[in-house]
C-alpha atoms as a PDB file:
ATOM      1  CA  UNK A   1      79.169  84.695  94.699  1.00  0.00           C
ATOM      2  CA  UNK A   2      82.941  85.344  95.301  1.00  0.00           C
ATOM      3  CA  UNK A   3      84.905  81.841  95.012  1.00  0.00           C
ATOM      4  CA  UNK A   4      87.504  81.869  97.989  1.00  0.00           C
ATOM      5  CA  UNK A   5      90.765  79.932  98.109  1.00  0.00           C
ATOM      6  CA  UNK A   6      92.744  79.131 100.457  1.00  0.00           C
ATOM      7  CA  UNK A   7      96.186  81.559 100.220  1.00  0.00           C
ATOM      8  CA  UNK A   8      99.031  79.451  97.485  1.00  0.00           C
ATOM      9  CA  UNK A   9     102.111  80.149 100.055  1.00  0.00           C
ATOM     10  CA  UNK A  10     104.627  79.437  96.980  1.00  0.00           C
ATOM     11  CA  UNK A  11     102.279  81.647  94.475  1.00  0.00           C
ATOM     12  CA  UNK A  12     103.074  84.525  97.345  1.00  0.00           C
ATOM     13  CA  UNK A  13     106.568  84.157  98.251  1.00  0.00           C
ATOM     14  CA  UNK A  14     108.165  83.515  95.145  1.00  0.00           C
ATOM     15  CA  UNK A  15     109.597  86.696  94.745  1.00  0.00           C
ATOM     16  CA  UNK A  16     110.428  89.286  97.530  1.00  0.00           C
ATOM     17  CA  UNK A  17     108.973  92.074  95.382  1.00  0.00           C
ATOM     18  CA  UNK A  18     106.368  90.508  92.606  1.00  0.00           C
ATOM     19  CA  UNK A  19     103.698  88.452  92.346  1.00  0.00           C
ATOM     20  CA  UNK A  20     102.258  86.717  89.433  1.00  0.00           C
ATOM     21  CA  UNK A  21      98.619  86.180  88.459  1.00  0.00           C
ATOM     22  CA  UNK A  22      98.242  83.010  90.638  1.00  0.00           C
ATOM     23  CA  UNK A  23     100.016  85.072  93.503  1.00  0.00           C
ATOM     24  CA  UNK A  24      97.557  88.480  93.148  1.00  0.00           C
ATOM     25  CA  UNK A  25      94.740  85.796  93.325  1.00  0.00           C
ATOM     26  CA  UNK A  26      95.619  83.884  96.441  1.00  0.00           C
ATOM     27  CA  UNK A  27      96.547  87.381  98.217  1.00  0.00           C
ATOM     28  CA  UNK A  28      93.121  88.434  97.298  1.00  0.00           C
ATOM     29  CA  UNK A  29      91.365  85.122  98.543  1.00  0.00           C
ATOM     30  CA  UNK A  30      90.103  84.484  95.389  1.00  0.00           C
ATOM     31  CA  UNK A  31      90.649  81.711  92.344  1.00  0.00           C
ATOM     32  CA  UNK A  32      92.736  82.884  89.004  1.00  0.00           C
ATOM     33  CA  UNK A  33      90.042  82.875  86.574  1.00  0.00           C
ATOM     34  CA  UNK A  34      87.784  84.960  89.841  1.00  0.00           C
ATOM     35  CA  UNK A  35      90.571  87.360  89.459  1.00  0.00           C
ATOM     36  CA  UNK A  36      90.924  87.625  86.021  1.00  0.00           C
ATOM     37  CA  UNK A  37      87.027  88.376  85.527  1.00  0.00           C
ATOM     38  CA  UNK A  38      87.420  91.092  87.964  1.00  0.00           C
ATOM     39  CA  UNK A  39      90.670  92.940  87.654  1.00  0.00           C
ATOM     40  CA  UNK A  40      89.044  95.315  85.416  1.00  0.00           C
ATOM     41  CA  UNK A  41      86.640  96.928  87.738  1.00  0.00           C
ATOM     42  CA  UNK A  42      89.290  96.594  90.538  1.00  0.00           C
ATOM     43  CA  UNK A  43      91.933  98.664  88.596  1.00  0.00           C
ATOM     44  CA  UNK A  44      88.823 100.935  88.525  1.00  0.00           C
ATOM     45  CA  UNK A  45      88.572 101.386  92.363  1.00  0.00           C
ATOM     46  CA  UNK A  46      92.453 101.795  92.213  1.00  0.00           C
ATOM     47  CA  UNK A  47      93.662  98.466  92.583  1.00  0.00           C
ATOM     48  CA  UNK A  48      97.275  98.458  91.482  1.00  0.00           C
ATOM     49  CA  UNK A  49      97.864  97.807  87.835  1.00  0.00           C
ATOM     50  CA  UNK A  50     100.338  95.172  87.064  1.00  0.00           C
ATOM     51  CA  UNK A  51     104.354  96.300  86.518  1.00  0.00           C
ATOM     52  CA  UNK A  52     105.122  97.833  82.964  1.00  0.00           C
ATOM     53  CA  UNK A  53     107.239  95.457  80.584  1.00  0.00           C
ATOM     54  CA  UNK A  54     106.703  92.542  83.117  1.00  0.00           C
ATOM     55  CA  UNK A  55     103.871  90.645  81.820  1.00  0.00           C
ATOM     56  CA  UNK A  56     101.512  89.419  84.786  1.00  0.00           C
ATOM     57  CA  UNK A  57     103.600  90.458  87.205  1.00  0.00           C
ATOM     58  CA  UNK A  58     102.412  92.864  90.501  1.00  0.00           C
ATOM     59  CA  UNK A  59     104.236  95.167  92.613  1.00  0.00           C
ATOM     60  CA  UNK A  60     104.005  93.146  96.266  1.00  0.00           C
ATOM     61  CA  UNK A  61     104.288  96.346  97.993  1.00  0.00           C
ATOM     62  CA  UNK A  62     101.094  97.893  96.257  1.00  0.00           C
ATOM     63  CA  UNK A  63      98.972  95.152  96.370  1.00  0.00           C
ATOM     64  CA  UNK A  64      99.459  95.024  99.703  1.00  0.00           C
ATOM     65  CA  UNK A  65      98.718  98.036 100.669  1.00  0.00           C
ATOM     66  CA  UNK A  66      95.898  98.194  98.563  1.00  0.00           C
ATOM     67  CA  UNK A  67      94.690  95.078 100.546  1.00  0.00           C
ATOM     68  CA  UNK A  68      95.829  97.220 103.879  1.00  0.00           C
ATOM     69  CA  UNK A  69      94.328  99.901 103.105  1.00  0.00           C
ATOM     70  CA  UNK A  70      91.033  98.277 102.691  1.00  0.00           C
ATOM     71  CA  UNK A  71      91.297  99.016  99.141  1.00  0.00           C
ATOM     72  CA  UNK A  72      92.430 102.712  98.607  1.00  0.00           C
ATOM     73  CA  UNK A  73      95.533 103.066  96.549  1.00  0.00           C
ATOM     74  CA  UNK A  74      98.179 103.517  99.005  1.00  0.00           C
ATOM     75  CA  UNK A  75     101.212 105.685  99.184  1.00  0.00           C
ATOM     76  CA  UNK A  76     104.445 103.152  99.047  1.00  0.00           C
ATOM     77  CA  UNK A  77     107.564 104.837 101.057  1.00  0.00           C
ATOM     78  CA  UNK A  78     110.738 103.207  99.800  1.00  0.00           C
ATOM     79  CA  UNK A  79     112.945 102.392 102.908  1.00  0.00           C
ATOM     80  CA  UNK A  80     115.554 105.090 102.063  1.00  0.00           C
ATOM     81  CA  UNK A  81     113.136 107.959 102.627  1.00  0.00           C
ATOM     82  CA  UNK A  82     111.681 105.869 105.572  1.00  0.00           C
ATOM     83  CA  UNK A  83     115.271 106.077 106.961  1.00  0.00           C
ATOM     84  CA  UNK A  84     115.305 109.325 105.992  1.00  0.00           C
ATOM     85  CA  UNK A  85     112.742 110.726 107.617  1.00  0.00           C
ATOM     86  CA  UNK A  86     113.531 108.357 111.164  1.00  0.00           C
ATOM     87  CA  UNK A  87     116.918 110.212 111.276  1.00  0.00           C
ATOM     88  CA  UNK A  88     115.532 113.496 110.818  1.00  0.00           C
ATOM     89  CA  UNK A  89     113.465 112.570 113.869  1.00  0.00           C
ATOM     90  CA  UNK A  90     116.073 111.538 116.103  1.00  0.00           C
ATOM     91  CA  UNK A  91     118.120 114.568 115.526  1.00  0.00           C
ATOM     92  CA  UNK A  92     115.423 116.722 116.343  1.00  0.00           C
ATOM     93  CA  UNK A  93     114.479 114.722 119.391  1.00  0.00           C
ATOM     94  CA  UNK A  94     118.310 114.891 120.208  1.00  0.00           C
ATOM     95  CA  UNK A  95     118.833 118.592 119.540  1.00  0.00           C
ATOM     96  CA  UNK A  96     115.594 119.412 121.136  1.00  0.00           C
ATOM     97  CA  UNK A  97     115.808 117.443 124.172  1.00  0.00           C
ATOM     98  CA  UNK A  98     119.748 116.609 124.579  1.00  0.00           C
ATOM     99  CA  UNK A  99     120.989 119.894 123.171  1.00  0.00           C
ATOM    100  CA  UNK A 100     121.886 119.033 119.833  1.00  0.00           C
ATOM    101  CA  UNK A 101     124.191 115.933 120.522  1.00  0.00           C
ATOM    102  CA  UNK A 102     124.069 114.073 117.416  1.00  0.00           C
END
């Protein structure tokens, strides 16, 4: 039976961009050790593996996606090839239907 918790808000938002054991946990719903014992066959189904050098430390982005994506690896856009691709939009919505005013 899956032990759920109740979501550790300082676990979560103690870094902008990782999350530590305790963190992965409580964004999952479920306790530490509940976690630990199943991380295995998670990173099986493609749950996000945790950050190279950084010891017990997740990506926020890809876990939640994973969690967003109802568990399918995600892709992760970085916001500089989000922008990217939004400007390419608007030019081609402005050239298209402005005549090319940029």
């Amino acid at each position: 039976m899956l032990h759920e918790t109740q979501p550790d808000r300082h676990a979560i938002d103690a870094s902008p961009l990782v999350l530590n054991l305790k963190g992965v946990a409580a964004a999952l719903g479920v306790s530490p050790q509940r976690f630990r014992n199943i991380r295995r066959e998670l990173e099986k189904l493609g749950f996000p593996r945790a950050l190279p050098v950084l010891t017990g430390r997740w990506s926020r982005a890809a876990v939640v996606a994973w969690i967003e994506h109802n568990g399918q690896p995600a892709q992760i856009v970085s916001r500089s090839a989000a922008d990217k691709a939004i400007e390419q939009a608007i030019a081609e919505f402005q050239h298209r239907y402005v005549g090319g005013v940029a």
